[in-house]
N, C-alpha and C. Protein backbone atom coordinates (compact mmCIF):
# COMPACT_ATOMS: atom_id res chain seq x y z
N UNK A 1 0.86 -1.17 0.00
CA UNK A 1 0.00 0.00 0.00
C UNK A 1 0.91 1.23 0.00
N UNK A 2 0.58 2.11 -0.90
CA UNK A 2 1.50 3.51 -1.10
C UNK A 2 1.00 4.23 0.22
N UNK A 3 1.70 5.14 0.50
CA UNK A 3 1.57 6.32 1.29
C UNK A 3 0.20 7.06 1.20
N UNK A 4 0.51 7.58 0.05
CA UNK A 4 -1.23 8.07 -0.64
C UNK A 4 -2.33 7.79 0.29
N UNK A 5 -2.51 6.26 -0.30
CA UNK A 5 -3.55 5.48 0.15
C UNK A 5 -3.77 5.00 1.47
N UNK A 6 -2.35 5.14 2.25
CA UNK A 6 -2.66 4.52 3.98
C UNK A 6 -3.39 5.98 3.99
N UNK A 7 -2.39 7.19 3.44
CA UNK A 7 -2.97 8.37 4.35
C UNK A 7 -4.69 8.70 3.90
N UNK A 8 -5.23 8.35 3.47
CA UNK A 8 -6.77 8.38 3.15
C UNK A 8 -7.53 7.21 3.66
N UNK A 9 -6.83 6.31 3.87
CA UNK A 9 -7.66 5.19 4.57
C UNK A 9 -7.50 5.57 5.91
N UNK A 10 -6.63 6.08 6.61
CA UNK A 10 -6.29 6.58 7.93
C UNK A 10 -7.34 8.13 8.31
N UNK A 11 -7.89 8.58 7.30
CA UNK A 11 -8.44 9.95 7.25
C UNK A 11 -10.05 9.42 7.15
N UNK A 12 -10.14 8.22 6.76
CA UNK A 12 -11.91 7.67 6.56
C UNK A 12 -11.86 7.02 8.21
N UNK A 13 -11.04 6.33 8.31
CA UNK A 13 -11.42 5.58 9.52
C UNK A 13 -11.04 6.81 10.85
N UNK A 14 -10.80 8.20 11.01
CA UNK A 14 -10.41 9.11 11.67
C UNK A 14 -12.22 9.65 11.83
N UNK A 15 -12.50 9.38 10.90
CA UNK A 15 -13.82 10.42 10.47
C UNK A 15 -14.91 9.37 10.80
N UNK A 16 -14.86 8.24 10.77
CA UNK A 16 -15.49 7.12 11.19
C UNK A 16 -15.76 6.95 12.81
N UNK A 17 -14.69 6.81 13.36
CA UNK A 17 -14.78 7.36 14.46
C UNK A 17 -14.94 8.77 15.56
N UNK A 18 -15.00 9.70 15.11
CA UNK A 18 -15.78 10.87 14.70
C UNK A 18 -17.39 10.70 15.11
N UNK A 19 -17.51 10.32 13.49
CA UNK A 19 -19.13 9.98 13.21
C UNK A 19 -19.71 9.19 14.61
N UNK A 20 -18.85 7.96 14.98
CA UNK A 20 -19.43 6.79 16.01
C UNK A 20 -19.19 7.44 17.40
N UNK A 21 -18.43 8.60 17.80
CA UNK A 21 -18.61 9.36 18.81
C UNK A 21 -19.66 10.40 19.29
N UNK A 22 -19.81 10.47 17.81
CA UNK A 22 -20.99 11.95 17.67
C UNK A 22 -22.28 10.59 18.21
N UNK A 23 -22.42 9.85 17.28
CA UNK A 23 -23.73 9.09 17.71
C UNK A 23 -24.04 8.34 19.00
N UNK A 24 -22.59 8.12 19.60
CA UNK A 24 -22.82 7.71 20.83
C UNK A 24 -23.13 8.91 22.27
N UNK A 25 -22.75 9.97 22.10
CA UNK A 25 -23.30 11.15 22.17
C UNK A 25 -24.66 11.51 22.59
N UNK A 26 -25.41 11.27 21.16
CA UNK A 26 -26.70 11.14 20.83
C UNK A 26 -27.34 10.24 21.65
N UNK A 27 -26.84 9.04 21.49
CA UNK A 27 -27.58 7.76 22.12
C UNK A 27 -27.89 7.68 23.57
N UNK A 28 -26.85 8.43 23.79
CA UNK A 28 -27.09 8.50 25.79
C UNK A 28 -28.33 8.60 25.99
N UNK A 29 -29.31 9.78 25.84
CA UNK A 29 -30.63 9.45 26.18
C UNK A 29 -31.40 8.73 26.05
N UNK A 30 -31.44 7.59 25.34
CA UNK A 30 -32.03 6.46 25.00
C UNK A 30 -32.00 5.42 25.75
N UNK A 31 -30.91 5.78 26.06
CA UNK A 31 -30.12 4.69 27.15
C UNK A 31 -30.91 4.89 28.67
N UNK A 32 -31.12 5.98 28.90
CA UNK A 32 -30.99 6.35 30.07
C UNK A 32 -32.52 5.54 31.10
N UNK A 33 -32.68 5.62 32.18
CA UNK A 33 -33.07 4.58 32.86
C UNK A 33 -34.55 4.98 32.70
N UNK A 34 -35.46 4.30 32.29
CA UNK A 34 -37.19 4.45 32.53
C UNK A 34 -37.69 4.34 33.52
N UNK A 35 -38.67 5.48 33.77
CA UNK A 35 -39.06 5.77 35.26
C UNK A 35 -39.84 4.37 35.21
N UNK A 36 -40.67 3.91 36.62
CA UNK A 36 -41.54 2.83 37.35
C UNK A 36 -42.68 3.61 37.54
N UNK A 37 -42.85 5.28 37.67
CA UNK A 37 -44.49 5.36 38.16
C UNK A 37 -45.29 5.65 36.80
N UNK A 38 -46.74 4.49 37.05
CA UNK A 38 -47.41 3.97 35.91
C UNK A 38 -48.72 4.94 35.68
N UNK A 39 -48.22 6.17 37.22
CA UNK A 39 -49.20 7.67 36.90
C UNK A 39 -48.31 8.36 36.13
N UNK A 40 -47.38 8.82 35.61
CA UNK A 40 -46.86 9.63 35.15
C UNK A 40 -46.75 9.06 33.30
N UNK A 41 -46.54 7.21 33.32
CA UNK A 41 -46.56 7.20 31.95
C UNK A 41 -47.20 5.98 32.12
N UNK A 42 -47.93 5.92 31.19
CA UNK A 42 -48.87 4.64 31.26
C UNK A 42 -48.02 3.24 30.53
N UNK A 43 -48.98 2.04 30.97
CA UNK A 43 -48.08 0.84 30.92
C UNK A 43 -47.56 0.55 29.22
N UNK A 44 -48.24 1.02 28.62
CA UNK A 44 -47.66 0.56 26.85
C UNK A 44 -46.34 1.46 26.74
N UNK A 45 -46.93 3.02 27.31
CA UNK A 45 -45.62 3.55 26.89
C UNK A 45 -44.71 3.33 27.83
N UNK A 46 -44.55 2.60 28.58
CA UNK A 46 -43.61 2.29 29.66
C UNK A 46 -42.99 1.03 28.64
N UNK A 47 -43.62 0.47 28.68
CA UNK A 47 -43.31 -1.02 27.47
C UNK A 47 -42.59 -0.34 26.38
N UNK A 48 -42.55 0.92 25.64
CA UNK A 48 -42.58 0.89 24.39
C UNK A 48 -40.90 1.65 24.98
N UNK A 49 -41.14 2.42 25.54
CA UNK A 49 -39.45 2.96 26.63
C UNK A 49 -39.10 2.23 26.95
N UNK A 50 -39.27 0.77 27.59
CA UNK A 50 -38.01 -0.36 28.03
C UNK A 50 -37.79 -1.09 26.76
N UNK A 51 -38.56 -1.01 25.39
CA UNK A 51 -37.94 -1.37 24.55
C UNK A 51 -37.08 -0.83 23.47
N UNK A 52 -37.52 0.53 23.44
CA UNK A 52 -36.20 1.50 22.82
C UNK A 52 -34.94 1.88 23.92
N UNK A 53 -35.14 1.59 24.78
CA UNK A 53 -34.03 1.74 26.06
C UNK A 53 -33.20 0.56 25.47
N UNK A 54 -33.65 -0.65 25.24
CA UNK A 54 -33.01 -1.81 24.78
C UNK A 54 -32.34 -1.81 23.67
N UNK A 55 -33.02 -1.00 23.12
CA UNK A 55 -32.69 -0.85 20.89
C UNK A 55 -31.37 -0.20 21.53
N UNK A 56 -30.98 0.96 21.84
CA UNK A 56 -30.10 1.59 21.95
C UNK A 56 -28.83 1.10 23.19
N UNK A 57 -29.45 0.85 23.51
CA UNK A 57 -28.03 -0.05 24.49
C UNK A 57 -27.34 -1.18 23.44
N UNK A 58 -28.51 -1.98 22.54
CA UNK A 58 -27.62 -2.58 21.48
C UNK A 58 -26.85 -2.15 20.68
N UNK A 59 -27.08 -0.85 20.36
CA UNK A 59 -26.54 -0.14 18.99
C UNK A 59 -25.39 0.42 19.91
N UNK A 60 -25.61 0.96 21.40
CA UNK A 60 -24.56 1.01 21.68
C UNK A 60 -23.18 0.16 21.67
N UNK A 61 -23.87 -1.22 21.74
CA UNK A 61 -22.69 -2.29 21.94
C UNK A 61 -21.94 -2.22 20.69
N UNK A 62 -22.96 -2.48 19.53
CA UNK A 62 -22.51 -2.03 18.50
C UNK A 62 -21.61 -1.42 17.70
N UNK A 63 -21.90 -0.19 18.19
CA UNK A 63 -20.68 0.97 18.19
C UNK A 63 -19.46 0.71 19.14
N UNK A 64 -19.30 0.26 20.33
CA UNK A 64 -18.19 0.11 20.47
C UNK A 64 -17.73 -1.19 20.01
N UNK A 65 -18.06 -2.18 19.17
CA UNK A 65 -17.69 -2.87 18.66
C UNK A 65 -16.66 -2.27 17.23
N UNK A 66 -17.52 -1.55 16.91
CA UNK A 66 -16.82 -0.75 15.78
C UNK A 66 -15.71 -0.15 16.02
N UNK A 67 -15.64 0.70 16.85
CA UNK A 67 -14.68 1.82 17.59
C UNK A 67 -13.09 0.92 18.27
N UNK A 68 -13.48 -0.76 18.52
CA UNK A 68 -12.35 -1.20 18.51
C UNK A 68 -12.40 -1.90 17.38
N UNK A 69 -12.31 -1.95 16.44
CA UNK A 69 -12.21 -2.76 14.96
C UNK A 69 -11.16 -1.39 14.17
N UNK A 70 -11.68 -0.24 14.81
CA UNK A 70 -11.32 0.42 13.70
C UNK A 70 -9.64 1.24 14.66
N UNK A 71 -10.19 1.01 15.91
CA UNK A 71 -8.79 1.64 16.54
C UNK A 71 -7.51 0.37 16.08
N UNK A 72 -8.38 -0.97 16.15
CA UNK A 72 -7.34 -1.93 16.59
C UNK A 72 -6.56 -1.56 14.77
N UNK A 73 -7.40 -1.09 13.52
CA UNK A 73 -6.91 -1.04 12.55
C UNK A 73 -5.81 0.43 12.37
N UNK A 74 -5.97 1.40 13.44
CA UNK A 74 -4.61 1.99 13.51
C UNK A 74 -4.03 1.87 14.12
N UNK A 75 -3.72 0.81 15.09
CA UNK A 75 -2.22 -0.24 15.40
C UNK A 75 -1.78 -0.73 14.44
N UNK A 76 -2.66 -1.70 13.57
CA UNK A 76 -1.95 -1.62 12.75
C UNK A 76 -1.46 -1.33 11.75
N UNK A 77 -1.69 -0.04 11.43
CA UNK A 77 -1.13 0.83 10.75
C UNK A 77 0.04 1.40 11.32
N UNK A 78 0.38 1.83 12.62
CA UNK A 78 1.54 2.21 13.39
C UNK A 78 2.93 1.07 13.40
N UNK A 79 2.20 -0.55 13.05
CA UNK A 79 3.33 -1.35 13.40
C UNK A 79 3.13 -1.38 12.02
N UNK A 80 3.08 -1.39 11.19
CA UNK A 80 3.17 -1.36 9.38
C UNK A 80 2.51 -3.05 9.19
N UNK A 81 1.41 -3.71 9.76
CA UNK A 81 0.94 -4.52 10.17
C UNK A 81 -0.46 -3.97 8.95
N UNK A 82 -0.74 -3.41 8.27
CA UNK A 82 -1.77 -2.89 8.04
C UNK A 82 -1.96 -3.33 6.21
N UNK A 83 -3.14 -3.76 5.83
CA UNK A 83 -3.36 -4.29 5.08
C UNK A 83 -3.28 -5.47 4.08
N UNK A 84 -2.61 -6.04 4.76
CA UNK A 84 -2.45 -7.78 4.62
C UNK A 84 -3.82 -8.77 5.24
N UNK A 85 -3.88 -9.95 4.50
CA UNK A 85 -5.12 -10.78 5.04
C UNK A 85 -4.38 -11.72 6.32
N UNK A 86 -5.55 -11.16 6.88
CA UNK A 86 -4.96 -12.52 8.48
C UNK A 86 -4.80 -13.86 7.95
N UNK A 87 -5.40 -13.82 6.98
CA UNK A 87 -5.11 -15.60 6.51
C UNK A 87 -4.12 -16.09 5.87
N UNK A 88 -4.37 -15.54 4.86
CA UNK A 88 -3.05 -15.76 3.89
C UNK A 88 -1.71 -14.80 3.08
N UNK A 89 -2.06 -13.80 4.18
CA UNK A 89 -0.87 -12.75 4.21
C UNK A 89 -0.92 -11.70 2.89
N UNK A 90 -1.80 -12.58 1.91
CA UNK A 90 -1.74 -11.40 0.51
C UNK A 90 -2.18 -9.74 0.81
N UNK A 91 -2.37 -9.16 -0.01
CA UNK A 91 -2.37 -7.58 0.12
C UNK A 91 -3.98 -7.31 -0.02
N UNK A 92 -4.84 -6.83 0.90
CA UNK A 92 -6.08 -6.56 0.77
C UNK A 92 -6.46 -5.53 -0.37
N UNK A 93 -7.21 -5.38 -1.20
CA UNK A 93 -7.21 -4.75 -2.42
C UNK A 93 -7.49 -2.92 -1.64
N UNK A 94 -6.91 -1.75 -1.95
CA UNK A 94 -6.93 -0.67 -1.29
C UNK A 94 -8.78 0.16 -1.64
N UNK A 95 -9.48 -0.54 -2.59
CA UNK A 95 -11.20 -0.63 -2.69
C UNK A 95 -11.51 -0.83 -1.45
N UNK A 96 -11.28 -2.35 -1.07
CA UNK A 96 -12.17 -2.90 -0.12
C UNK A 96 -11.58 -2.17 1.65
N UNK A 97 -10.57 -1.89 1.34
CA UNK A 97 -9.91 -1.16 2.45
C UNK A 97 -10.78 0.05 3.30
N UNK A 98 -10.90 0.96 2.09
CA UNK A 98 -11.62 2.35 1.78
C UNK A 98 -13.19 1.93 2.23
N UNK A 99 -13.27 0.70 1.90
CA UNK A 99 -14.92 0.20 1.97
C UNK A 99 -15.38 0.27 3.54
N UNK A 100 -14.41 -0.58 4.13
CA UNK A 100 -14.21 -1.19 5.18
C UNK A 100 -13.13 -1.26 5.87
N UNK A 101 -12.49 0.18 6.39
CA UNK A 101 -11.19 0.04 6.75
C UNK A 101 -10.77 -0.99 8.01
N UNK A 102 -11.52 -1.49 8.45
CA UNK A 102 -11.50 -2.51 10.19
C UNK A 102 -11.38 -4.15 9.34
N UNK A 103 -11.25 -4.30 8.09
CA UNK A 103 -11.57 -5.63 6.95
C UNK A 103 -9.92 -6.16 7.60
N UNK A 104 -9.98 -7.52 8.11
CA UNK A 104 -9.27 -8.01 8.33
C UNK A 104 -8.81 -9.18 7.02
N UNK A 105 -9.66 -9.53 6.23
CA UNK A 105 -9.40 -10.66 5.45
C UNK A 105 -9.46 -10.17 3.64
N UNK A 106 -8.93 -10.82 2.84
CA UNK A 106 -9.22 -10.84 1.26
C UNK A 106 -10.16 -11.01 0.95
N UNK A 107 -11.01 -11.04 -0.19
CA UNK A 107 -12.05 -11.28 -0.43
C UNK A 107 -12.15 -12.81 -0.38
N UNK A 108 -10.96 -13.45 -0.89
CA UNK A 108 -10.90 -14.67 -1.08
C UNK A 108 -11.24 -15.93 0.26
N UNK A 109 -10.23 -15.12 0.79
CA UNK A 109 -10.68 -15.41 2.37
C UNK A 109 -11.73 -15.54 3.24
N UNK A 110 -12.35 -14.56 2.74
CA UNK A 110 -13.50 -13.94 3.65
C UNK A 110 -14.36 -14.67 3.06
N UNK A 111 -14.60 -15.05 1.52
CA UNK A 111 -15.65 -15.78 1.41
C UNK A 111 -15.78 -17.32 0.99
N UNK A 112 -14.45 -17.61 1.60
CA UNK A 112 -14.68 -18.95 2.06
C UNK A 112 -14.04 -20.10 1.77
């Protein structure tokens, strides 16, 4: 991989994480704990709040799932570890990189 191209794949996945900070941000209130008194909100919408309370605690997991996929992908970029397939060592095409900068495998690899 040229220079060029780490430095733009390093500038998507910068901005990627960015983006997944801003939304986790956002998400906090979603998250946040649903009251118990059934005078203040009645039982469906109490139901319908412990289940978007749920949606978003997933998406939270989510996101930090992402957020280490994409950090662990500028380690390896720092140890020059960066764009090779975990499998069979070939050179990940700099497309699918850009696509998916956290892509650990070749296409070849990956599908099977």
């Amino acid at each position: 991989m040229n220079a060029s191209a780490e430095a733009e794949i390093r500038e998507i996945i910068l901005q990627k994480l960015a983006e997944l900070e801003e939304q986790d941000r956002l998400g906090r209130d979603g998250q946040a704990v649903v009251e118990l008194d059934q005078q203040a909100v009645g039982r469906l919408s109490r139901m319908d709040a412990l289940q978007s309370q749920a949606m978003a605690k997933a998406t939270q997991a989510q996101r930090e799932i992402q957020v280490k996929a994409l950090n662990a992908a500028l380690k390896r970029m720092e140890d020059d570890d960066y764009g090779y397939c975990r499998d069979c060592g070939e050179d990940i095409p700099d497309a699918r990189l850009k696509l998916n900068p956290a892509v650990l495998k070749c296409m070849s690899c990956a599908t099977g």
